[in-house]
C-alpha atoms as a PDB file:
ATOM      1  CA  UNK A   1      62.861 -32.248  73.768  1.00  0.00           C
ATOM      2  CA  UNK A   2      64.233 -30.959  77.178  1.00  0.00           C
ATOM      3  CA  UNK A   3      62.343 -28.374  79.243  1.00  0.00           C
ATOM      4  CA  UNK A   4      62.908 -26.449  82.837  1.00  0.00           C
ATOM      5  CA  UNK A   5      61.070 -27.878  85.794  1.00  0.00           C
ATOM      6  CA  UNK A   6      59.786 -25.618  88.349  1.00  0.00           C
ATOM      7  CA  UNK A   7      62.681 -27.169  90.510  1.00  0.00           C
ATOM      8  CA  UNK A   8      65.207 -26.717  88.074  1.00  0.00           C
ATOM      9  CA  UNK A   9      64.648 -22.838  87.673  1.00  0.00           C
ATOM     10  CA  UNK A  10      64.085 -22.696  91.461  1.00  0.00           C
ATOM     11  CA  UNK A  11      68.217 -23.567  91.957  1.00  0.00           C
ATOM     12  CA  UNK A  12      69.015 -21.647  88.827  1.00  0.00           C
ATOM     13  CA  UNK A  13      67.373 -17.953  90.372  1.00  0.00           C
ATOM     14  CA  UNK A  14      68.721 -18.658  93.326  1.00  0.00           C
ATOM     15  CA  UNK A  15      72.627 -19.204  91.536  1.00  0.00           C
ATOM     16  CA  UNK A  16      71.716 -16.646  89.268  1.00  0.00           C
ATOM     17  CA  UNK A  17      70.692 -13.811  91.414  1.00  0.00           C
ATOM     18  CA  UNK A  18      72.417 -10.609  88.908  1.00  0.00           C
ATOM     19  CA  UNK A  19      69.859 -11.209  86.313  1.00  0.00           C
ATOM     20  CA  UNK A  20      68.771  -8.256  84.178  1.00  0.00           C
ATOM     21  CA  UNK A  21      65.171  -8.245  83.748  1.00  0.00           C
ATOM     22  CA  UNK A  22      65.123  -9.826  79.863  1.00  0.00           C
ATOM     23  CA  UNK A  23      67.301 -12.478  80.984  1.00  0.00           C
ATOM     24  CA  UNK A  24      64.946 -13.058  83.971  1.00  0.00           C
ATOM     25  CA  UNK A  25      61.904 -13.156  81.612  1.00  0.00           C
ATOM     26  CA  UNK A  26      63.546 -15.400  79.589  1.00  0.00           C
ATOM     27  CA  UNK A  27      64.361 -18.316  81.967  1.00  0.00           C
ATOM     28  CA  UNK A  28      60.632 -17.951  82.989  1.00  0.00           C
ATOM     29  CA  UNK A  29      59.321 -18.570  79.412  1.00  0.00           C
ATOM     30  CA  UNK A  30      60.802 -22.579  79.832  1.00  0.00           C
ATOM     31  CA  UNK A  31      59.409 -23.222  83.215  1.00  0.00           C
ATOM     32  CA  UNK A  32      57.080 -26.149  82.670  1.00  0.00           C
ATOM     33  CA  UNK A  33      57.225 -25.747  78.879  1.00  0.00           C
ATOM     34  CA  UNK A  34      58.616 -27.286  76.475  1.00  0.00           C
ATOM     35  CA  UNK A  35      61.771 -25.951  74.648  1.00  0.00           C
ATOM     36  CA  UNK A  36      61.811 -26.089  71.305  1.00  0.00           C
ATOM     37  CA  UNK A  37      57.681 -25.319  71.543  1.00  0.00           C
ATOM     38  CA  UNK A  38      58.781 -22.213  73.396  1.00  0.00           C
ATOM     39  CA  UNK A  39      61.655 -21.153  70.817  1.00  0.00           C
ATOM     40  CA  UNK A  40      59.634 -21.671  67.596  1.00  0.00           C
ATOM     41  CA  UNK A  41      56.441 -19.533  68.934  1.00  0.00           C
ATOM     42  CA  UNK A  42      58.773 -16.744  70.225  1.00  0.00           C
ATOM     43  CA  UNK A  43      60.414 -16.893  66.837  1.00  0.00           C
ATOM     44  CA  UNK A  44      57.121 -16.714  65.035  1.00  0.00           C
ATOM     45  CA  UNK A  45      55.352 -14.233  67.556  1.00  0.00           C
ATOM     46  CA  UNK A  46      58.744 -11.551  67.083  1.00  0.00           C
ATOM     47  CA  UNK A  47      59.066 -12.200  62.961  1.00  0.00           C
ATOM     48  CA  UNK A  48      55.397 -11.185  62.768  1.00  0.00           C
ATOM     49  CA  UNK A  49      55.371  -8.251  64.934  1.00  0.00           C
ATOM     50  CA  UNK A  50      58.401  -6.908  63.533  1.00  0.00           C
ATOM     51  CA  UNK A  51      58.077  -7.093  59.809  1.00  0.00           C
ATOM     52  CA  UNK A  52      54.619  -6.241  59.992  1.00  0.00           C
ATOM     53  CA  UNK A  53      55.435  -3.262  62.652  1.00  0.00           C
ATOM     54  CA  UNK A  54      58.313  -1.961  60.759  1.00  0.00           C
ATOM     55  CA  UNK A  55      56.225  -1.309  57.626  1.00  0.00           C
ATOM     56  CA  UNK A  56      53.480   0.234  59.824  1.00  0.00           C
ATOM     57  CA  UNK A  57      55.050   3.756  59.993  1.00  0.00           C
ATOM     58  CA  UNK A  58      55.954   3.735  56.455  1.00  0.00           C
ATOM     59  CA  UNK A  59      52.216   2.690  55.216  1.00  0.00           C
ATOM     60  CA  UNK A  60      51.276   5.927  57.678  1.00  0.00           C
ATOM     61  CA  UNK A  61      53.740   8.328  55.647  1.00  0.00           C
ATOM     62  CA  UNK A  62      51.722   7.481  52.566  1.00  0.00           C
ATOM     63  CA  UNK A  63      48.705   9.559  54.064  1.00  0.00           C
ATOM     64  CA  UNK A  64      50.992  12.197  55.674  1.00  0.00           C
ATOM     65  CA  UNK A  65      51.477  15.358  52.705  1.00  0.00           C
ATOM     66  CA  UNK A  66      54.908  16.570  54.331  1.00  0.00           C
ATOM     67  CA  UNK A  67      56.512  13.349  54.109  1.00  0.00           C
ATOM     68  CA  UNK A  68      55.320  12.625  50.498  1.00  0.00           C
ATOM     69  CA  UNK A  69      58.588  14.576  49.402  1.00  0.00           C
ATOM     70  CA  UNK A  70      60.547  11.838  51.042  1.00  0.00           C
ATOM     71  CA  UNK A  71      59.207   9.186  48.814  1.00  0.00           C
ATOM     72  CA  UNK A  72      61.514   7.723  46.156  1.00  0.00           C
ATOM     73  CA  UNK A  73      59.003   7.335  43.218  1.00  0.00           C
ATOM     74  CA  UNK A  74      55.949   8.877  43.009  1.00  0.00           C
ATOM     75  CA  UNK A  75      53.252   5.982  43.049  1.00  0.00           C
ATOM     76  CA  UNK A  76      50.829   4.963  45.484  1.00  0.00           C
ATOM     77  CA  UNK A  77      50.090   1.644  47.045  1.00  0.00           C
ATOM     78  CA  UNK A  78      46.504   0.733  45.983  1.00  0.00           C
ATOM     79  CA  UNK A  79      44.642  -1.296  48.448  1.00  0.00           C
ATOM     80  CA  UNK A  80      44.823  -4.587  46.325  1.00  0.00           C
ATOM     81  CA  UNK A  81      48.060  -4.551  45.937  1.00  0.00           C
ATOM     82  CA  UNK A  82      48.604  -4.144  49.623  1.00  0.00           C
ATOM     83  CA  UNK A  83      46.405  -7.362  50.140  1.00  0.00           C
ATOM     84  CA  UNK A  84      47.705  -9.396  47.420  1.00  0.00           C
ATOM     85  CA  UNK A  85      51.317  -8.990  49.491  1.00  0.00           C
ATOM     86  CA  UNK A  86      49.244  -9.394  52.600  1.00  0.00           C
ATOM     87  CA  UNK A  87      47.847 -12.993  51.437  1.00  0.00           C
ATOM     88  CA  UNK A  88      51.049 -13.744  49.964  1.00  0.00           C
ATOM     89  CA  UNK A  89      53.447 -13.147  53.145  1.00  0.00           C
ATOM     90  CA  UNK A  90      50.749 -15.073  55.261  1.00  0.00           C
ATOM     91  CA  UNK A  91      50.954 -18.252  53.223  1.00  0.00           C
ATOM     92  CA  UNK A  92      54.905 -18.379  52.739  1.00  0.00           C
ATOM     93  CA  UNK A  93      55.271 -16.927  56.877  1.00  0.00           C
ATOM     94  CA  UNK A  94      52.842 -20.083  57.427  1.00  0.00           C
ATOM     95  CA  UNK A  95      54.155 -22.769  55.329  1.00  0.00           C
ATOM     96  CA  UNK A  96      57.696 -21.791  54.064  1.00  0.00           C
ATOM     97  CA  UNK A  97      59.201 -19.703  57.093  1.00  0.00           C
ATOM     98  CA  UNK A  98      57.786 -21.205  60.231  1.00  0.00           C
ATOM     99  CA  UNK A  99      58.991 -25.033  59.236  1.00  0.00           C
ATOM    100  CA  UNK A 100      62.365 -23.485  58.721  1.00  0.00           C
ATOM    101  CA  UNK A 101      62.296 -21.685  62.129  1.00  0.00           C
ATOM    102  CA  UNK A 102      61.227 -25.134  63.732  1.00  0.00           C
ATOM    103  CA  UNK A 103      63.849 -27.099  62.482  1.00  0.00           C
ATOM    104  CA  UNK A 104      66.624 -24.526  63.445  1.00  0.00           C
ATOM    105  CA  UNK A 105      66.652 -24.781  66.723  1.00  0.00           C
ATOM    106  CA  UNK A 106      67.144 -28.672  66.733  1.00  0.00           C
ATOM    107  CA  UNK A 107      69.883 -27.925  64.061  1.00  0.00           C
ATOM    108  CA  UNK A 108      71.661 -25.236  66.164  1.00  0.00           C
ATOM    109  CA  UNK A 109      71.203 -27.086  69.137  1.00  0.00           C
ATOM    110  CA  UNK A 110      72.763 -30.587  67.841  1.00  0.00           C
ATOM    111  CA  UNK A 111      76.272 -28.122  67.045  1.00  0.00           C
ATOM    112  CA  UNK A 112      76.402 -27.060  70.645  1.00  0.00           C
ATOM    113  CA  UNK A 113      73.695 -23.741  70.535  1.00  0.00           C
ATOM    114  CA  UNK A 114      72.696 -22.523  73.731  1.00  0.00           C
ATOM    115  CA  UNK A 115      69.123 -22.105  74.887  1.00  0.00           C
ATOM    116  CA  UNK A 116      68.104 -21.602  78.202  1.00  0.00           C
ATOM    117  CA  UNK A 117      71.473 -20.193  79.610  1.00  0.00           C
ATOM    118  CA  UNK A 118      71.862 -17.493  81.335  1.00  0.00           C
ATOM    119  CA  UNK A 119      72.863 -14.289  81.348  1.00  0.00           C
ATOM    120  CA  UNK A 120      73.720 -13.912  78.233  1.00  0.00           C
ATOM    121  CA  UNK A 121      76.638 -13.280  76.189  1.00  0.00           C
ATOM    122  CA  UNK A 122      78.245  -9.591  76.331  1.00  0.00           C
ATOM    123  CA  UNK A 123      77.012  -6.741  73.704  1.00  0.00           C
ATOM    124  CA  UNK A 124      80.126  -6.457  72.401  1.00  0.00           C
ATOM    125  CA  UNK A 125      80.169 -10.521  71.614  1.00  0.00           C
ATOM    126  CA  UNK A 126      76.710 -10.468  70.337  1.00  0.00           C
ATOM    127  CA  UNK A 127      77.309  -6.693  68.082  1.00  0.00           C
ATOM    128  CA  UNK A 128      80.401  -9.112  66.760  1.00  0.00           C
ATOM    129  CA  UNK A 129      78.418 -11.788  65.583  1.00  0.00           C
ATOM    130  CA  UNK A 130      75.577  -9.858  64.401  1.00  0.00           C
ATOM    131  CA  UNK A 131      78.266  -7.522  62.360  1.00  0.00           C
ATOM    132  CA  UNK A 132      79.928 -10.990  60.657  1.00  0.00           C
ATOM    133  CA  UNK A 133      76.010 -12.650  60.332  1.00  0.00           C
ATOM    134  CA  UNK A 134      75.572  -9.439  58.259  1.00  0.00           C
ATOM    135  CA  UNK A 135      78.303  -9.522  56.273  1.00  0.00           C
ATOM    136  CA  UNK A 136      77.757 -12.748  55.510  1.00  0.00           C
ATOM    137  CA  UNK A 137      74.163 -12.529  54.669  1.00  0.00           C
ATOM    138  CA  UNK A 138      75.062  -9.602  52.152  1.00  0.00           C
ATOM    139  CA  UNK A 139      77.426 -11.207  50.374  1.00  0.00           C
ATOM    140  CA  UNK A 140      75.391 -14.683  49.890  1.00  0.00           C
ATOM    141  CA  UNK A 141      72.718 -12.336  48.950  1.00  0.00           C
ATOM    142  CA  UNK A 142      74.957 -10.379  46.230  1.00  0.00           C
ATOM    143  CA  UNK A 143      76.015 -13.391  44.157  1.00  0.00           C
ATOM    144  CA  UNK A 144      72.466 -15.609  44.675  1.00  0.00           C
ATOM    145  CA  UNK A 145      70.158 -12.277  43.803  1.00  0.00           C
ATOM    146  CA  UNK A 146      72.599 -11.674  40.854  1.00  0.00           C
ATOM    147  CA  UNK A 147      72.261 -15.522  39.897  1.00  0.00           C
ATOM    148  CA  UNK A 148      68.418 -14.960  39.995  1.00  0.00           C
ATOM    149  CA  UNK A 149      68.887 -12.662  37.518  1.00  0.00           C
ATOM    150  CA  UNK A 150      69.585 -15.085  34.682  1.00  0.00           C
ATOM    151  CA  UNK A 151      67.290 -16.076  32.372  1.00  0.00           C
ATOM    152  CA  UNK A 152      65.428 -19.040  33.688  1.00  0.00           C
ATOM    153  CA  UNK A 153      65.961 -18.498  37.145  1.00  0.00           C
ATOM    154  CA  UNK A 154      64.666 -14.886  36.927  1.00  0.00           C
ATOM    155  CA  UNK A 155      61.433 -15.772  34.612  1.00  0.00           C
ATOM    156  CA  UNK A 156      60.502 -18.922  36.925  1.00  0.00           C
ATOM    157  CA  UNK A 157      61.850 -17.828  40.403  1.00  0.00           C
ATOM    158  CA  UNK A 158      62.744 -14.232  40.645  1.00  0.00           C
ATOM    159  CA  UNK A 159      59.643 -12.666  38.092  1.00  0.00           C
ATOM    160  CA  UNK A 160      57.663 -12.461  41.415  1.00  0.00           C
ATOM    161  CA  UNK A 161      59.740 -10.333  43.824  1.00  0.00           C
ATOM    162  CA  UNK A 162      59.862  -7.449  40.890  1.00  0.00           C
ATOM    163  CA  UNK A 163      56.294  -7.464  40.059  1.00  0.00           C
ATOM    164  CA  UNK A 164      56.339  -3.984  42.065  1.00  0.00           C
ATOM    165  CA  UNK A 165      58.575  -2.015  40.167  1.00  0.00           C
ATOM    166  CA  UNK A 166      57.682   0.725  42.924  1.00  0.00           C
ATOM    167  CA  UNK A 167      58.544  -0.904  46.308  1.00  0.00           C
ATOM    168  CA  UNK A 168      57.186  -0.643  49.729  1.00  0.00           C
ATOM    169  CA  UNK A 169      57.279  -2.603  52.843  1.00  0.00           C
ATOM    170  CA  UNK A 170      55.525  -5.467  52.720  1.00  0.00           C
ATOM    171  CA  UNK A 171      57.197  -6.516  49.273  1.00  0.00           C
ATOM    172  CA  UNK A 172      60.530  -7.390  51.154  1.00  0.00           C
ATOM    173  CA  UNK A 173      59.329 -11.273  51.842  1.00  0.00           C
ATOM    174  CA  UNK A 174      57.182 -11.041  48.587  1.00  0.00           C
ATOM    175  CA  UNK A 175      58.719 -13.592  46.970  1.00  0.00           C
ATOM    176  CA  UNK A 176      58.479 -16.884  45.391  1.00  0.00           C
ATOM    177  CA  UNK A 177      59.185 -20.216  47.731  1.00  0.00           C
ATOM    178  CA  UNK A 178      62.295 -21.092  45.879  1.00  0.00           C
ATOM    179  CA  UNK A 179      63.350 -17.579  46.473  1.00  0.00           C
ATOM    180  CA  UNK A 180      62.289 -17.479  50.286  1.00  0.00           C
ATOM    181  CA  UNK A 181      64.416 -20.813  50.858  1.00  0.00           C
ATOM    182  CA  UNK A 182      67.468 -19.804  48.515  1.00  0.00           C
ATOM    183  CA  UNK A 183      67.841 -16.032  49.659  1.00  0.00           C
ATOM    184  CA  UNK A 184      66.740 -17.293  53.605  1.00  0.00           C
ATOM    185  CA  UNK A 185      70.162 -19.131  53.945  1.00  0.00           C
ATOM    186  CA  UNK A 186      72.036 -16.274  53.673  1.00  0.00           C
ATOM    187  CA  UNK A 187      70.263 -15.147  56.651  1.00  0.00           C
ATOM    188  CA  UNK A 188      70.353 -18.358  59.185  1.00  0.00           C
ATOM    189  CA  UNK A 189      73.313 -19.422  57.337  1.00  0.00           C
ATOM    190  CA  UNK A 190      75.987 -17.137  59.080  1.00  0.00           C
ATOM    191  CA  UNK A 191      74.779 -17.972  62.845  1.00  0.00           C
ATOM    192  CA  UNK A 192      74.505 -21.991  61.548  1.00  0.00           C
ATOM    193  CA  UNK A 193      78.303 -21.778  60.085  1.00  0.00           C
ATOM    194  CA  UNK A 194      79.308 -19.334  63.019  1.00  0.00           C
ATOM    195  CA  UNK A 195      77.976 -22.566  65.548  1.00  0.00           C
ATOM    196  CA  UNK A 196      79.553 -25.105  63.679  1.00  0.00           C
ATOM    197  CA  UNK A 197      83.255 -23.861  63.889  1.00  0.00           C
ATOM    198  CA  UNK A 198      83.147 -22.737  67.505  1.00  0.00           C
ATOM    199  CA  UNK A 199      80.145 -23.956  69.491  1.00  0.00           C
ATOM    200  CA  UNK A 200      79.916 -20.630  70.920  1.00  0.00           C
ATOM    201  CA  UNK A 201      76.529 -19.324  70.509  1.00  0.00           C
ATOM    202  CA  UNK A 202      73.379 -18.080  72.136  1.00  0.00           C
ATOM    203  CA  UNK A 203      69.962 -18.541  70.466  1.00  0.00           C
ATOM    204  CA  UNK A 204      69.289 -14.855  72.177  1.00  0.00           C
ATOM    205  CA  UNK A 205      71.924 -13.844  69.837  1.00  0.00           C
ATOM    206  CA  UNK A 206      70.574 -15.142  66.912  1.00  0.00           C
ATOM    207  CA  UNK A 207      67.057 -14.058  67.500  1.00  0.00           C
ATOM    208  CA  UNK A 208      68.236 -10.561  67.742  1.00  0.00           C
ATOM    209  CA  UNK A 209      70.294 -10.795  64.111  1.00  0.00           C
ATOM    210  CA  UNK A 210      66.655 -11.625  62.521  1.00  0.00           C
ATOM    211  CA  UNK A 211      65.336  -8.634  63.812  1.00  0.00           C
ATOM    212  CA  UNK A 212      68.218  -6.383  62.408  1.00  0.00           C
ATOM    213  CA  UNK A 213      67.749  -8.093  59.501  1.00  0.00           C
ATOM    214  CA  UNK A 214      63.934  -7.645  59.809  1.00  0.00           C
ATOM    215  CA  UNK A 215      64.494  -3.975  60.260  1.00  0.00           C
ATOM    216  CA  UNK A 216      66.820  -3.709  57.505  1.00  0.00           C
ATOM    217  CA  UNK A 217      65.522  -5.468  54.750  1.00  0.00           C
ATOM    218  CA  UNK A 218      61.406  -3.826  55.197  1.00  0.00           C
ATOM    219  CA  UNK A 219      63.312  -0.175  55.535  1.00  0.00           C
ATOM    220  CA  UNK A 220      65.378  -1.086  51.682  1.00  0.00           C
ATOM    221  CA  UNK A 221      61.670  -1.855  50.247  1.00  0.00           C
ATOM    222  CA  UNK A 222      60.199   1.329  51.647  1.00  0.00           C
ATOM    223  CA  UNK A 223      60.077   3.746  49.062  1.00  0.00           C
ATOM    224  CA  UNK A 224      61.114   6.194  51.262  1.00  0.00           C
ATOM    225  CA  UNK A 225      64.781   8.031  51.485  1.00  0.00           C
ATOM    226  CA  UNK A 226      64.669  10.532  54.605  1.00  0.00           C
ATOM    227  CA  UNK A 227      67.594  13.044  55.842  1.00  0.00           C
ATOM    228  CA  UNK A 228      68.001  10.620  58.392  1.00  0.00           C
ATOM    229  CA  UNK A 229      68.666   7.427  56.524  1.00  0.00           C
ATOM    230  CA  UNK A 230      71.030   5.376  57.797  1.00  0.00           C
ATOM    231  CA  UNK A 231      72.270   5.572  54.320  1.00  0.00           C
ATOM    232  CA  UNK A 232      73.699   9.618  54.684  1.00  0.00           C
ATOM    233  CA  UNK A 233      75.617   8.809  57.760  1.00  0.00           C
ATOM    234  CA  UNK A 234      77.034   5.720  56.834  1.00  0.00           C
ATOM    235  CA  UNK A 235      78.371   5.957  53.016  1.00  0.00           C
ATOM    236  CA  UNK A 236      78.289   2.136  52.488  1.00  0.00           C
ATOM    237  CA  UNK A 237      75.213   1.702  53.764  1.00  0.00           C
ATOM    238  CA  UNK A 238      72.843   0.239  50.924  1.00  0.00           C
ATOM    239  CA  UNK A 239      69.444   1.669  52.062  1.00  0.00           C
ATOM    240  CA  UNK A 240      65.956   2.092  50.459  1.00  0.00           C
ATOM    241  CA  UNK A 241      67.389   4.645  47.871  1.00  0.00           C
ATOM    242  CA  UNK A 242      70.086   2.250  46.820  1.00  0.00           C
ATOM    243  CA  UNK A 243      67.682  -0.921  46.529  1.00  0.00           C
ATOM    244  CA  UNK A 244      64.955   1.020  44.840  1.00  0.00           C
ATOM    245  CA  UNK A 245      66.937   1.450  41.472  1.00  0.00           C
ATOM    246  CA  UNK A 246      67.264  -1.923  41.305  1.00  0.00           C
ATOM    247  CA  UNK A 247      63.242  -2.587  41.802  1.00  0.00           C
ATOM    248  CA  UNK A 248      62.714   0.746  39.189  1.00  0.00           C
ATOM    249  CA  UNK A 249      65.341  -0.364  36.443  1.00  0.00           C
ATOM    250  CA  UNK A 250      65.495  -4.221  37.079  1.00  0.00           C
ATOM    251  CA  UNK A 251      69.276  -4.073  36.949  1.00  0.00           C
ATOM    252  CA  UNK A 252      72.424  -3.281  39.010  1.00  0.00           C
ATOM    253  CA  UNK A 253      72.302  -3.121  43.125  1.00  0.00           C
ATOM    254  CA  UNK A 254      72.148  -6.561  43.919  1.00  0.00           C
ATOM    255  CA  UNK A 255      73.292  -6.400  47.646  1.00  0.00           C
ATOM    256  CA  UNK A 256      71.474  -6.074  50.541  1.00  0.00           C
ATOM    257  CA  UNK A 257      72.654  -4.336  53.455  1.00  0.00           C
ATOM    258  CA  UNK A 258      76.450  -2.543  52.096  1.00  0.00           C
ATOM    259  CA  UNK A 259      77.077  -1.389  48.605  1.00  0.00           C
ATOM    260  CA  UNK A 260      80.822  -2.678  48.808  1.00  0.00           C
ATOM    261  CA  UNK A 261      80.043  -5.486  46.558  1.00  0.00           C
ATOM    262  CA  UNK A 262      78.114  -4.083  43.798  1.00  0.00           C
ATOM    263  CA  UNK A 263      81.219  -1.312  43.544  1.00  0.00           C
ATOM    264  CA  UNK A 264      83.998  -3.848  43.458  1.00  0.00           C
ATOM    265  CA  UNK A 265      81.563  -6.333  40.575  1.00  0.00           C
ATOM    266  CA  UNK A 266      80.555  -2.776  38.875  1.00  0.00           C
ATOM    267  CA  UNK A 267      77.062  -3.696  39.320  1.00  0.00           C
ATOM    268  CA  UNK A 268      76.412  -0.315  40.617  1.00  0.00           C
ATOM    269  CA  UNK A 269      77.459   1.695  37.045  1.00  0.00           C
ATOM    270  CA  UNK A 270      74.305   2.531  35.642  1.00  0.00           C
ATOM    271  CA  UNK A 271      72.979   3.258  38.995  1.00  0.00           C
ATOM    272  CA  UNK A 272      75.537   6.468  39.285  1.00  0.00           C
ATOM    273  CA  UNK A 273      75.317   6.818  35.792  1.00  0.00           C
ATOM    274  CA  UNK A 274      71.363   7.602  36.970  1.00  0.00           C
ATOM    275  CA  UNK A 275      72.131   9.714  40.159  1.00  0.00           C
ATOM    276  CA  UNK A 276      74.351  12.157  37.887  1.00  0.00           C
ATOM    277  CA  UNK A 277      72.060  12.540  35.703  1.00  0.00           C
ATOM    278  CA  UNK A 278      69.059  13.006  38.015  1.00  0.00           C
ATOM    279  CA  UNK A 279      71.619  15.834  39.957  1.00  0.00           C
ATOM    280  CA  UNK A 280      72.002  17.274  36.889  1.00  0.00           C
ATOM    281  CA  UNK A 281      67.765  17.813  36.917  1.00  0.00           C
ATOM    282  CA  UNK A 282      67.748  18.986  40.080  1.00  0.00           C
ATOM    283  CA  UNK A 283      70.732  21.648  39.433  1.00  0.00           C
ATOM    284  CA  UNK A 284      68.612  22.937  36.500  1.00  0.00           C
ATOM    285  CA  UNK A 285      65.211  23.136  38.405  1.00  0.00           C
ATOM    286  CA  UNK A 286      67.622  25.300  40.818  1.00  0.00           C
ATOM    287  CA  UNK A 287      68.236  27.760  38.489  1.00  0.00           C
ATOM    288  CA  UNK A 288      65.336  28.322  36.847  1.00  0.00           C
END
């Protein structure tokens, strides 16, 4: 494994003067180290803090009365089940999830990944591949989530992600290992396929599509819909309110990020065929 001697980075600051802070402090985390240590505990370190972080304010709405009317179903979070997820993510983060972030960096590097270059690549390149990544991820998601819906699949495999029929947070990576390893290549598998036809690619990129998808992913498992969801400004937007049928009724909504898919399949039916009818509830409560 390669790594940057103190007089390698000493020539590349001085040709690399224009430097924005991030990129600075991120040629300083390979000085002396080595690179693919560096990459897989930055990987680990930002996973953690970020899908642990992002569920932090939603675990706080639970004890805040306002925001109560926010949340989709009305059921509390007991304190074992919050562990039981706990102890659950910790094992598969430890032994599922953290070999699979060491071995992609070899993997992206062998096709031609950068690592240590800088600056990086433009916004506008990285918001490109980040948009594809995600379009990508949803639909490998769609058709594999609906696959783990059959029979078998969803008694031996799937059974586990649904055994909170009222989701929050922490149950988006509460999941069985077949699951985690089937459902996680629709996440690295956009960036590996994206490397592999044009050799184009910064690791910076990448690490910054997990934490979209981080983001994304604990906000569907909520519980919570607020006025401002991503969801109300963007139509096709799946969101928490979207995803939450599916973990309620066990059926329809089987994308992840857009709700294109489940329209065109008519997965979605007896989802709208439930939103009429709980409109129609709320229009009589209005008049009464």
């Amino acid at each position: 494994m390669s790594n940057i001697t103190l007089a390698d980075a000493s020539a590349q600051y001085a040709a690399t003067a224009g430097l924005n802070f991030v990129e600075q402090w991120w040629q300083s985390l390979f000085i002396g180290r080595d690179e693919w240590v560096v990459i897989t505990v930055v990987s680990l370190v930002m996973h953690e803090v970020v899908y642990f972080g992002r569920f932090l304010p939603f675990w706080l709405c639970d004890y805040i009365p306002y925001l109560r009317q926010y949340k989709i179903q009305d059921k509390d979070n007991t304190p074992g089940q919050l562990w039981k997820c706990t102890k659950s993510l910790l094992f598969s983060h430890t032994f599922i999830q953290l070999p699979l972030i060491a071995l992609f960096h070899p993997t992206g590097k062998w096709f031609g990944m950068k690592i240590t270059e800088v600056p990086f690549p433009s916004w506008q390149a990285m918001a490109l591949q980040i948009f594809l990544f995600m379009v990508f991820e949803d639909t490998f998601h769609y058709w594999m989530h609906r696959a783990l819906h059959y029979g078998p699949f969803y008694r031996y495999i799937h059974k586990q992600h649904h055994e909170f029929s009222a989701p929050f947070g922490l149950t988006a990576e509460y999941a069985h290992p077949l699951e985690i390893l089937i459902l996680g290549m629709g996440t690295i598998g956009g960036p590996l396929l994206w490397v592999m036809a044009t050799g184009d690619m910064h690791i910076f990129t990448v690490l910054t599509w997990i934490v979209v998808r981080l983001l994304q992913t604990v906000d569907s498992h909520s519980g919570y819909d607020f006025p401002w969801s991503l969801r109300h400004w963007l139509p096709f937007w799946s969101g928490a309110e979207h995803h939450d049928y599916h973990h309620m009724a066990f059926v329809n909504n089987y994308s992840t990020a857009f709700r294109w898919w489940d329209y065109l399949c008519g997965t979605d039916s007896k989802y709208r065929a439930w939103k009429k009818e709980q409109e129609k509830i709320k229009a009589s409560k209005k008049v009464q």
